[in-house]
C-alpha atoms as a PDB file:
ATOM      1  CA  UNK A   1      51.415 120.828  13.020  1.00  0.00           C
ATOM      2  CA  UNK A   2      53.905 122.178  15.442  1.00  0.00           C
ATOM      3  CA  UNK A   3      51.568 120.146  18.283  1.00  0.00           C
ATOM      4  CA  UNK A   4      52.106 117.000  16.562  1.00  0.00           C
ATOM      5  CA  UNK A   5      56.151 117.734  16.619  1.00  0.00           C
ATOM      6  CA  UNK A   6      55.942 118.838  20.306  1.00  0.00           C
ATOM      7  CA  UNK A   7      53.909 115.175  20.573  1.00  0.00           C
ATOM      8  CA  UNK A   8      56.354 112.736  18.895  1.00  0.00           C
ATOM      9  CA  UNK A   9      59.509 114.651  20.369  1.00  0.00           C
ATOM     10  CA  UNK A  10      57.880 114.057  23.979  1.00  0.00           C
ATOM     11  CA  UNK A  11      56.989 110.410  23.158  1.00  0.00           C
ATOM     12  CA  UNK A  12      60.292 109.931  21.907  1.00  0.00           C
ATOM     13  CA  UNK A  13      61.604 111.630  25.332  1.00  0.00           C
ATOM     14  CA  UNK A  14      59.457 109.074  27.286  1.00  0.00           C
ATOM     15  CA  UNK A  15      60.334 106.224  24.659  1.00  0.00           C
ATOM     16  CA  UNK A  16      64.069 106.552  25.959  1.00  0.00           C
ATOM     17  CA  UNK A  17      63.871 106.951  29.978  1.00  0.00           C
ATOM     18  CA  UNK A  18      61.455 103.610  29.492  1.00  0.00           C
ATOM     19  CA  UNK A  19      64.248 102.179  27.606  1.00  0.00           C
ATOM     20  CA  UNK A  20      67.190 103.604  30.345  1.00  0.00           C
ATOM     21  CA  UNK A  21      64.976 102.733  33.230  1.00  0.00           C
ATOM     22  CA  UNK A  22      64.478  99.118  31.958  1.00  0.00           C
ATOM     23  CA  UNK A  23      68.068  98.687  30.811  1.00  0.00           C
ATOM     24  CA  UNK A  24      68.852  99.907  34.504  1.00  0.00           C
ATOM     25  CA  UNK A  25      66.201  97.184  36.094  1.00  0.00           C
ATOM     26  CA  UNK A  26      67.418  94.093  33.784  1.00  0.00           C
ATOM     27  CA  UNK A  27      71.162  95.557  35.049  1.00  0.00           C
ATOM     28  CA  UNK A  28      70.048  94.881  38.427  1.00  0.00           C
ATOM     29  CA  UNK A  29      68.154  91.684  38.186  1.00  0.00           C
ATOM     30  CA  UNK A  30      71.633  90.700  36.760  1.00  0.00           C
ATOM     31  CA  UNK A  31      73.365  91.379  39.193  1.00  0.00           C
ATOM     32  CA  UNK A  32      71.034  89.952  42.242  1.00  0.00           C
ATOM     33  CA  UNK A  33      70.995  86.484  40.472  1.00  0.00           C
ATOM     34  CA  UNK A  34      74.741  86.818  40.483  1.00  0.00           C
ATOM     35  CA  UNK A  35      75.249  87.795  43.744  1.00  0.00           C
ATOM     36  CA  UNK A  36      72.343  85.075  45.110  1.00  0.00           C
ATOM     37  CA  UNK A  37      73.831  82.541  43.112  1.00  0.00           C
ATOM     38  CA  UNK A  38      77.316  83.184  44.709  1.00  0.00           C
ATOM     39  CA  UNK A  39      76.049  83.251  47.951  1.00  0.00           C
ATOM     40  CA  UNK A  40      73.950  80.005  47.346  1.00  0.00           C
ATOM     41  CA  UNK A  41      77.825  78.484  46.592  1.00  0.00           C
ATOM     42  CA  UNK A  42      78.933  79.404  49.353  1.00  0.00           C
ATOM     43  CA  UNK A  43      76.227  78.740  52.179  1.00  0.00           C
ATOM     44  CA  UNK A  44      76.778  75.320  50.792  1.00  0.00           C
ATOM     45  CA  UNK A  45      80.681  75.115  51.341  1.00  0.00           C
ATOM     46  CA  UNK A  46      80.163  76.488  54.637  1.00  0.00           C
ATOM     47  CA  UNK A  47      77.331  73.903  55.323  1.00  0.00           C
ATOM     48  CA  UNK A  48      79.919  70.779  54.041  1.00  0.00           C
ATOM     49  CA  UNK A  49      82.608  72.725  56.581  1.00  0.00           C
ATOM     50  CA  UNK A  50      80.004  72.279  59.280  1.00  0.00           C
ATOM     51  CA  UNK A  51      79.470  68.764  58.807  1.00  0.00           C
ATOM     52  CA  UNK A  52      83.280  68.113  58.886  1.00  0.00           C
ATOM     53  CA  UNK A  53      83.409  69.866  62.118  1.00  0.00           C
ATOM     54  CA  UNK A  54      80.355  68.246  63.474  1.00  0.00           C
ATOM     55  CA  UNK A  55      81.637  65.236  62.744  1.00  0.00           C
ATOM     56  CA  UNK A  56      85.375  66.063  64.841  1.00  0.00           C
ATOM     57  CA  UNK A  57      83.370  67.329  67.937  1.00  0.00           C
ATOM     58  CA  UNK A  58      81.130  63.914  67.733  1.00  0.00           C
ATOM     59  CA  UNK A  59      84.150  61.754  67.586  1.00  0.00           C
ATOM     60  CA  UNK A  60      85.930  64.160  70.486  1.00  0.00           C
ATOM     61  CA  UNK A  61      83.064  63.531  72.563  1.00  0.00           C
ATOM     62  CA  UNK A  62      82.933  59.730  72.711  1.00  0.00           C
ATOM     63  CA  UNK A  63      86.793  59.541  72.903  1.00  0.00           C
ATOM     64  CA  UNK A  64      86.978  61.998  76.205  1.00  0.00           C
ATOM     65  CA  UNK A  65      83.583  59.767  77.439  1.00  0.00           C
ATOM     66  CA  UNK A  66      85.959  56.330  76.916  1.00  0.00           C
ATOM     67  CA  UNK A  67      88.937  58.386  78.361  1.00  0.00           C
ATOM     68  CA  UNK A  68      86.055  58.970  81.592  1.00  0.00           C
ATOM     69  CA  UNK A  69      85.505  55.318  81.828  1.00  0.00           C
ATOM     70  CA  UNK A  70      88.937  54.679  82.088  1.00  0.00           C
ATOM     71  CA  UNK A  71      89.632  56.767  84.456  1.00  0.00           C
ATOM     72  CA  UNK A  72      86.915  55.858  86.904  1.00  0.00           C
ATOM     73  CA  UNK A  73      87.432  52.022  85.892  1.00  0.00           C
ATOM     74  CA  UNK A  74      91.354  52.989  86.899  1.00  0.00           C
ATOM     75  CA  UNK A  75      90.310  53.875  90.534  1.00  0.00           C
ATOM     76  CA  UNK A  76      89.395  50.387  91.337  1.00  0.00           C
ATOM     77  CA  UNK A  77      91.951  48.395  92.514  1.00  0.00           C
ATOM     78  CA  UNK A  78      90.783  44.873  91.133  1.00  0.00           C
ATOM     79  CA  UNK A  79      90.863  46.572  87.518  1.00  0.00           C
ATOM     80  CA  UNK A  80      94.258  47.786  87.952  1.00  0.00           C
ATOM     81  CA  UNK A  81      95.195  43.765  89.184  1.00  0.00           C
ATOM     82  CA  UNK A  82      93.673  42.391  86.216  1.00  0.00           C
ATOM     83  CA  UNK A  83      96.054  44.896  84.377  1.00  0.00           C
ATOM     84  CA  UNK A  84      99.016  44.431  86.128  1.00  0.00           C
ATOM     85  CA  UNK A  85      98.330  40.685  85.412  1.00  0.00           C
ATOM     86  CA  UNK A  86      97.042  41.221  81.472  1.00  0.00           C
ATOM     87  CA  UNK A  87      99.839  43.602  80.727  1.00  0.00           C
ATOM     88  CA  UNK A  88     102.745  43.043  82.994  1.00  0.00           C
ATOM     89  CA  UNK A  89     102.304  39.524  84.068  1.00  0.00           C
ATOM     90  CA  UNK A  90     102.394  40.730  87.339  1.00  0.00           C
ATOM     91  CA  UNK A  91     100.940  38.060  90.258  1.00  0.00           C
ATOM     92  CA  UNK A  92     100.661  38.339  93.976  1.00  0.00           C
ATOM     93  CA  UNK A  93     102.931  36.285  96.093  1.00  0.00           C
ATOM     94  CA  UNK A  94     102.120  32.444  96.873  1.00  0.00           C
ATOM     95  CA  UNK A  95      99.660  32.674  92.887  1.00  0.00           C
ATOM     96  CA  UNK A  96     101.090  31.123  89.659  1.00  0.00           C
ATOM     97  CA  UNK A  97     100.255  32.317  86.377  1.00  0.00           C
ATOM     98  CA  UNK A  98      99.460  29.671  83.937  1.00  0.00           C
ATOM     99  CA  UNK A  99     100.524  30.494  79.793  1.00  0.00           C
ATOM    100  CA  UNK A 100      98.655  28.778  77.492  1.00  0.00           C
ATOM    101  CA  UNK A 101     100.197  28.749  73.325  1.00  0.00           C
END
């Protein structure tokens, strides 16, 4: 009889870490969905941040490439006398501008 006690008092011994040691894994799995799930929220805010930015650096880009044009369309002289006349209503001597309504 007293190796049928020793038995049941070791099974209940084993019957608790099992329970402790599962209670501890469960705990964790808890706590990795949590933290993956978190971190899931925020890869995606930083991903809807990046597109923002993208988006400013794509928009930079063709404005300093029109800003180029102009420049290089600014070093020829018969541009800058079709803006003088557009803009100013500048006109060489001896020429006539004609205004339509």
């Amino acid at each position: 009889m007293a190796t049928a006690d020793n038995k049941m008092s070791g099974n209940a011994g084993t019957k608790r870490r099992f329970k402790l040691w599962m209670m501890f894994i469960v705990l964790f799995m808890g706590w990795a969905a949590y933290t993956i799930f978190g971190q899931m929220q925020q890869k995606d805010a930083t991903g809807i941040k990046l597109n923002a930015i993208q988006e400013q650096i794509n928009a930079s880009v063709k404005e300093t490439e029109a800003l180029n044009r102009q420049v290089e369309r600014l070093n020829d002289p018969e541009y800058i006398e079709q803006l003088a006349t557009k803009e100013q209503g500048m006109v060489k001597k001896g020429v006539q501008q004609i205004f339509s309504d």
